[in-house]
N, C-alpha and C. Protein backbone atom coordinates (compact mmCIF):
# COMPACT_ATOMS: atom_id res chain seq x y z
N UNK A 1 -183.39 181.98 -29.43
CA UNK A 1 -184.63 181.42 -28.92
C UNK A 1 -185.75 181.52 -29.96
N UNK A 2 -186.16 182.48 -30.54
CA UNK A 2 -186.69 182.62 -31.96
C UNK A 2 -186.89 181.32 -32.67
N UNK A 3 -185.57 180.88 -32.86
CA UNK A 3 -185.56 179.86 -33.78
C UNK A 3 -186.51 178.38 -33.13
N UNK A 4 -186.79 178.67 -32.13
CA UNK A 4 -187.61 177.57 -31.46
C UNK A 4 -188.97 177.51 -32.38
N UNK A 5 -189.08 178.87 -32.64
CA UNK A 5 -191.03 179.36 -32.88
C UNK A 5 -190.50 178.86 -34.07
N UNK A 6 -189.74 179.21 -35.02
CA UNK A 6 -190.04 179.26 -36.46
C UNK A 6 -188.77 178.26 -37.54
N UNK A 7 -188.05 177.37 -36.83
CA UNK A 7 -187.91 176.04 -37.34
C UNK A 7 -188.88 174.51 -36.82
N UNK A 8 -189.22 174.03 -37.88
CA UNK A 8 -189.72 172.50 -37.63
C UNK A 8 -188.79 171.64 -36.60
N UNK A 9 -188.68 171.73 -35.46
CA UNK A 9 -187.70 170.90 -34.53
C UNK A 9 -188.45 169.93 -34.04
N UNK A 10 -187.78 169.30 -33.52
CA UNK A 10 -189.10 168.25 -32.10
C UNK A 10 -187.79 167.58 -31.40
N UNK A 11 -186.59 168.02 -31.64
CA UNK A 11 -185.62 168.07 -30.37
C UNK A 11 -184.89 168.70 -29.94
N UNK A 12 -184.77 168.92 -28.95
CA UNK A 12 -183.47 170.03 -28.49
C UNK A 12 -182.52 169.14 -28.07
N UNK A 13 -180.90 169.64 -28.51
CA UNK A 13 -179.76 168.70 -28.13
C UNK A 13 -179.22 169.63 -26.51
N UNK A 14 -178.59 168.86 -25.50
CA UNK A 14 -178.15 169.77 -24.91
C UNK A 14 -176.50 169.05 -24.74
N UNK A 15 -175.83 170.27 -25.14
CA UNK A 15 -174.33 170.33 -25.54
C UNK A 15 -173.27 169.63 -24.34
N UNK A 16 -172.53 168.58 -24.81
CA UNK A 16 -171.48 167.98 -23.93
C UNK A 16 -170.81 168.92 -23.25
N UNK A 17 -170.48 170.00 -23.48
CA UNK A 17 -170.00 171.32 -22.18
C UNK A 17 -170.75 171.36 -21.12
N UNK A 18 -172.14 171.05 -21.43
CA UNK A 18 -173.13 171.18 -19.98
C UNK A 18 -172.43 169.89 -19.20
N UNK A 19 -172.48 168.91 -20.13
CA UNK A 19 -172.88 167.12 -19.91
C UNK A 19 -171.54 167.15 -18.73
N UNK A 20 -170.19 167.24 -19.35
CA UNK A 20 -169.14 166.98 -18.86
C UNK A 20 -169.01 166.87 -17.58
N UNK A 21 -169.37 167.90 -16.90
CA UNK A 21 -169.52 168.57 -15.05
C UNK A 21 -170.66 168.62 -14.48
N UNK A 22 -171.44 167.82 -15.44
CA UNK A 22 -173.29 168.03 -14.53
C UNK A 22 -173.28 167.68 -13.20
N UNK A 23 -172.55 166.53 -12.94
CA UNK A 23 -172.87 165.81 -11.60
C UNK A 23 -172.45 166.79 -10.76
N UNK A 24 -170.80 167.89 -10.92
CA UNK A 24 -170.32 168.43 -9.29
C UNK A 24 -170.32 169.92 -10.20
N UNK A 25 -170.89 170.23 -11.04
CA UNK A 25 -171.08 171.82 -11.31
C UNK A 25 -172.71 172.33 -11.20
N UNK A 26 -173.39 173.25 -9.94
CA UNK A 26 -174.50 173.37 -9.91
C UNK A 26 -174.91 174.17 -11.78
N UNK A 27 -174.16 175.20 -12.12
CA UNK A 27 -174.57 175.79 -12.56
C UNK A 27 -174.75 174.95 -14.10
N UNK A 28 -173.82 174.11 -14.70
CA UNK A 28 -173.62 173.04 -15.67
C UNK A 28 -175.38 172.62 -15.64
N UNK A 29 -175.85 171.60 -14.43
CA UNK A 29 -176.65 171.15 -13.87
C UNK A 29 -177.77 172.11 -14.63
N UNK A 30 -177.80 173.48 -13.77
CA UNK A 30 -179.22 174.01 -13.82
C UNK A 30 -179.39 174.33 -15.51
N UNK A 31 -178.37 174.50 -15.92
CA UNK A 31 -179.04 174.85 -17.58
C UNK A 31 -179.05 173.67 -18.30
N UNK A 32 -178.83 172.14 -17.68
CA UNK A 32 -179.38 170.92 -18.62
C UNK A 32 -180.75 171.11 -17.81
N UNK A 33 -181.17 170.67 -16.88
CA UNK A 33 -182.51 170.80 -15.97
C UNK A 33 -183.60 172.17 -17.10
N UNK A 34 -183.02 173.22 -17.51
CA UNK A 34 -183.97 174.19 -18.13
C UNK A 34 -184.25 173.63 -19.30
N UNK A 35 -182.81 173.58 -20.19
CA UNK A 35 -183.16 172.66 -21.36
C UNK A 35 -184.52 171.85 -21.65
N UNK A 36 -184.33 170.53 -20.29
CA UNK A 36 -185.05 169.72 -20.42
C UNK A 36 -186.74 170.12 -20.21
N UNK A 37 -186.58 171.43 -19.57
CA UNK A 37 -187.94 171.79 -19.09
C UNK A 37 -188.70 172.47 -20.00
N UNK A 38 -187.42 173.08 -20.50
CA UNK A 38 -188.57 174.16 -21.91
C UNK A 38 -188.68 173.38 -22.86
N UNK A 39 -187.58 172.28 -23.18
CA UNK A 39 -188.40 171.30 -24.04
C UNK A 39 -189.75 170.60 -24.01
N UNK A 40 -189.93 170.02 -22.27
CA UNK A 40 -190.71 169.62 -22.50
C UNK A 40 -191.75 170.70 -22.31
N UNK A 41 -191.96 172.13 -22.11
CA UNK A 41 -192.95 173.02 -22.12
C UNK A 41 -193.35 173.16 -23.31
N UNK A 42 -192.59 173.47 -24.55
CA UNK A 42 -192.74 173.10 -25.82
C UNK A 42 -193.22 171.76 -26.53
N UNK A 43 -193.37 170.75 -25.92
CA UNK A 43 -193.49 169.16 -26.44
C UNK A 43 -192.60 169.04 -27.25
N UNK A 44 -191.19 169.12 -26.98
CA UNK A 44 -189.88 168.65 -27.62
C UNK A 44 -189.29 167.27 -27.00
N UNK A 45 -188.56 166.62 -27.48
CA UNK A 45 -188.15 165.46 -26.49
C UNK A 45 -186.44 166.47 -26.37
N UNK A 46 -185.44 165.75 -25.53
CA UNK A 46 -184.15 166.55 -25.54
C UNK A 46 -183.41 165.09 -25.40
N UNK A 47 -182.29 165.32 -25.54
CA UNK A 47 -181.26 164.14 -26.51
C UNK A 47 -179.67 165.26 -25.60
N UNK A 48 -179.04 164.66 -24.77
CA UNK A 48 -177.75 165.17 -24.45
C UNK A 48 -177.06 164.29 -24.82
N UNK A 49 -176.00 164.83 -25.51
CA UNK A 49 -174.53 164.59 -26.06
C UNK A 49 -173.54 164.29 -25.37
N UNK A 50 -172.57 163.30 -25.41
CA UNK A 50 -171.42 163.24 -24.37
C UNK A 50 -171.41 162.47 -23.12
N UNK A 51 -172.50 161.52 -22.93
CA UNK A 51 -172.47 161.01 -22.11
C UNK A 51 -171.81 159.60 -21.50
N UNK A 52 -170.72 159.97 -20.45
CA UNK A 52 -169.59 159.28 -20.82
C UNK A 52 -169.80 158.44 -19.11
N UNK A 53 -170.43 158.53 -17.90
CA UNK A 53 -170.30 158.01 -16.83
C UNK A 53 -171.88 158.07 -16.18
N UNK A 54 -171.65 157.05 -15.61
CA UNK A 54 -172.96 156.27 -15.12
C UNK A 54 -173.74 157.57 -14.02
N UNK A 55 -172.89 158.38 -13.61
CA UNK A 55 -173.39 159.06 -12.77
C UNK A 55 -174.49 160.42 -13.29
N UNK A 56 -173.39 160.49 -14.81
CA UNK A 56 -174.24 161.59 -15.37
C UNK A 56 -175.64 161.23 -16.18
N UNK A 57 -175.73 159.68 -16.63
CA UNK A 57 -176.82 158.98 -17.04
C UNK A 57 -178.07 159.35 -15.78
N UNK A 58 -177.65 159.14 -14.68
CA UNK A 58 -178.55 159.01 -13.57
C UNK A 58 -179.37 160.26 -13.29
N UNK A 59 -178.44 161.76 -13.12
CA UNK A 59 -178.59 162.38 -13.28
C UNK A 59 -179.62 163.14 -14.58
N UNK A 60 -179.06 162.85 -15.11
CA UNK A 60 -180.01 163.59 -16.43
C UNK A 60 -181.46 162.95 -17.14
N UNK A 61 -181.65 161.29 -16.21
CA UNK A 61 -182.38 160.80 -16.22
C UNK A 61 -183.90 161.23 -15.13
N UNK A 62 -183.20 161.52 -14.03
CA UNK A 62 -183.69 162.17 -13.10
C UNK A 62 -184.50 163.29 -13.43
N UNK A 63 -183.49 164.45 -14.19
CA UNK A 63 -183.93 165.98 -14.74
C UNK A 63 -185.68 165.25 -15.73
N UNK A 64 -185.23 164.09 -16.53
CA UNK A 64 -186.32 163.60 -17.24
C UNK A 64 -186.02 163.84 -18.70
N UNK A 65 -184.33 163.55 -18.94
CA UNK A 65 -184.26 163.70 -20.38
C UNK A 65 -184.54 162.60 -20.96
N UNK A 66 -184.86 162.31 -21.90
CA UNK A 66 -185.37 161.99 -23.12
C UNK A 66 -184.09 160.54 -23.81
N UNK A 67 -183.41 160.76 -24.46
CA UNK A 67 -182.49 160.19 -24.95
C UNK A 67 -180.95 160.76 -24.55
N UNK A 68 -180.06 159.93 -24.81
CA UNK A 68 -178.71 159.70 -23.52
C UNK A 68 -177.99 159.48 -25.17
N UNK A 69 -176.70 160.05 -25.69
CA UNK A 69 -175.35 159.45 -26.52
C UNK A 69 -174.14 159.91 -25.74
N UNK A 70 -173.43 159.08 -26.12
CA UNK A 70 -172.04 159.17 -26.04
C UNK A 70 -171.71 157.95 -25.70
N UNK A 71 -169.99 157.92 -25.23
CA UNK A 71 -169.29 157.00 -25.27
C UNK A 71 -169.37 155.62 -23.89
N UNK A 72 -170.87 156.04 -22.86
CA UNK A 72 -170.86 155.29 -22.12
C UNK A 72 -171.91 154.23 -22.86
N UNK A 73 -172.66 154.39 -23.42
CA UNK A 73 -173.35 153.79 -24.65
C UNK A 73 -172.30 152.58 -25.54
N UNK A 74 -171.89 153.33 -26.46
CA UNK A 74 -171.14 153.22 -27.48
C UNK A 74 -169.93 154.21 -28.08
N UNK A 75 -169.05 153.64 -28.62
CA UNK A 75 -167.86 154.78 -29.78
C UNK A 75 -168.64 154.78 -30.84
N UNK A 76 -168.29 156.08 -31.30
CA UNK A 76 -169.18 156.45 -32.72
C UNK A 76 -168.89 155.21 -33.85
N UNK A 77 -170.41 154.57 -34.86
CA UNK A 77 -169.95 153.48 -35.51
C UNK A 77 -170.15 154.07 -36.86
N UNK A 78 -169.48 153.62 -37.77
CA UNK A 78 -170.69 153.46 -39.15
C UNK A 78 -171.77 153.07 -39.37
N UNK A 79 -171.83 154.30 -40.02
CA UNK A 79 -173.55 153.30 -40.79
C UNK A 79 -173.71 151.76 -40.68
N UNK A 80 -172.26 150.98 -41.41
CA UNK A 80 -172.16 149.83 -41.99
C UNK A 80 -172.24 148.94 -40.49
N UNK A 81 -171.51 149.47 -39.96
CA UNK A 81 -171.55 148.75 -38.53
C UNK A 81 -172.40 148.74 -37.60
N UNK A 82 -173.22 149.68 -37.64
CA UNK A 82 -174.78 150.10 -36.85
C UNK A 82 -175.46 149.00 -37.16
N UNK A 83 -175.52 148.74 -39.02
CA UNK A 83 -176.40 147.56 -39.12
C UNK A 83 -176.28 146.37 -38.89
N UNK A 84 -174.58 146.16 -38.97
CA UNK A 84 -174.22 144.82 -38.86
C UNK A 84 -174.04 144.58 -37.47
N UNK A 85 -174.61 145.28 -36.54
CA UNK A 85 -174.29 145.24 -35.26
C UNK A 85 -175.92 145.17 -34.59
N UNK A 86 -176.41 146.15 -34.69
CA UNK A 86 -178.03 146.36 -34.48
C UNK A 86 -179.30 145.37 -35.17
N UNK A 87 -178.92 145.41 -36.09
CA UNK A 87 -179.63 144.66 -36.96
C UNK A 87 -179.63 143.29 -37.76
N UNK A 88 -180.63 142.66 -37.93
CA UNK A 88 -180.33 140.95 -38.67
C UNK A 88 -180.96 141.49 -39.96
N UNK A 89 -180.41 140.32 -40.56
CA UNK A 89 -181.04 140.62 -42.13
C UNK A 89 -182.79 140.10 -41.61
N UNK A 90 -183.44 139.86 -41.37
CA UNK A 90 -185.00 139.58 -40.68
C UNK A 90 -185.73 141.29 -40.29
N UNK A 91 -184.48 142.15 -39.81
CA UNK A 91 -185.11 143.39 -39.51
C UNK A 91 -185.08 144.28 -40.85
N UNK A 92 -184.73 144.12 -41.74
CA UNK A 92 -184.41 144.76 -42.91
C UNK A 92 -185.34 144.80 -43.87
């Protein structure tokens, strides 16, 4: 916890072990919900990992997280493909 005070952060990740069982594990649940809270008590945004079903999007949207990855999104891309996918040569 330390490391909160005395690295330059401005996000906290919260770990796909929570993510996996949020929806039917209370206890999974209550430590993304803290995450998200001491982040935002701190003015951090929080970013969970692993997010693979619509239910746990809803959920963790609810808690008031911040940013959503994983595979209900997208499969991990390349660089090369991020751009050629995300981007036109006009955004460049």
């Amino acid at each position: 916890m330390s490391y909160l005070k005395n690295f330059p952060i401005d996000t906290l990740k919260i770990d796909k072990s929570f993510i996996d069982e949020i929806v039917v594990n209370d206890k999974d649940a209550a430590i993304a919900h803290t995450i998200v809270q001491l982040a935002g008590n701190l003015g951090l945004s929080t970013i969970a990992e692993g997010v693979e079903y619509s239910e746990q999007q809803t959920v963790l949207q609810e808690m008031g997280c911040s940013q959503l990855q994983g595979y209900l999104f997208s499969k991990p891309l390349t660089p090369e493909l991020i751009e050629s996918t995300f981007f036109n040569e006009e955004d460049q």
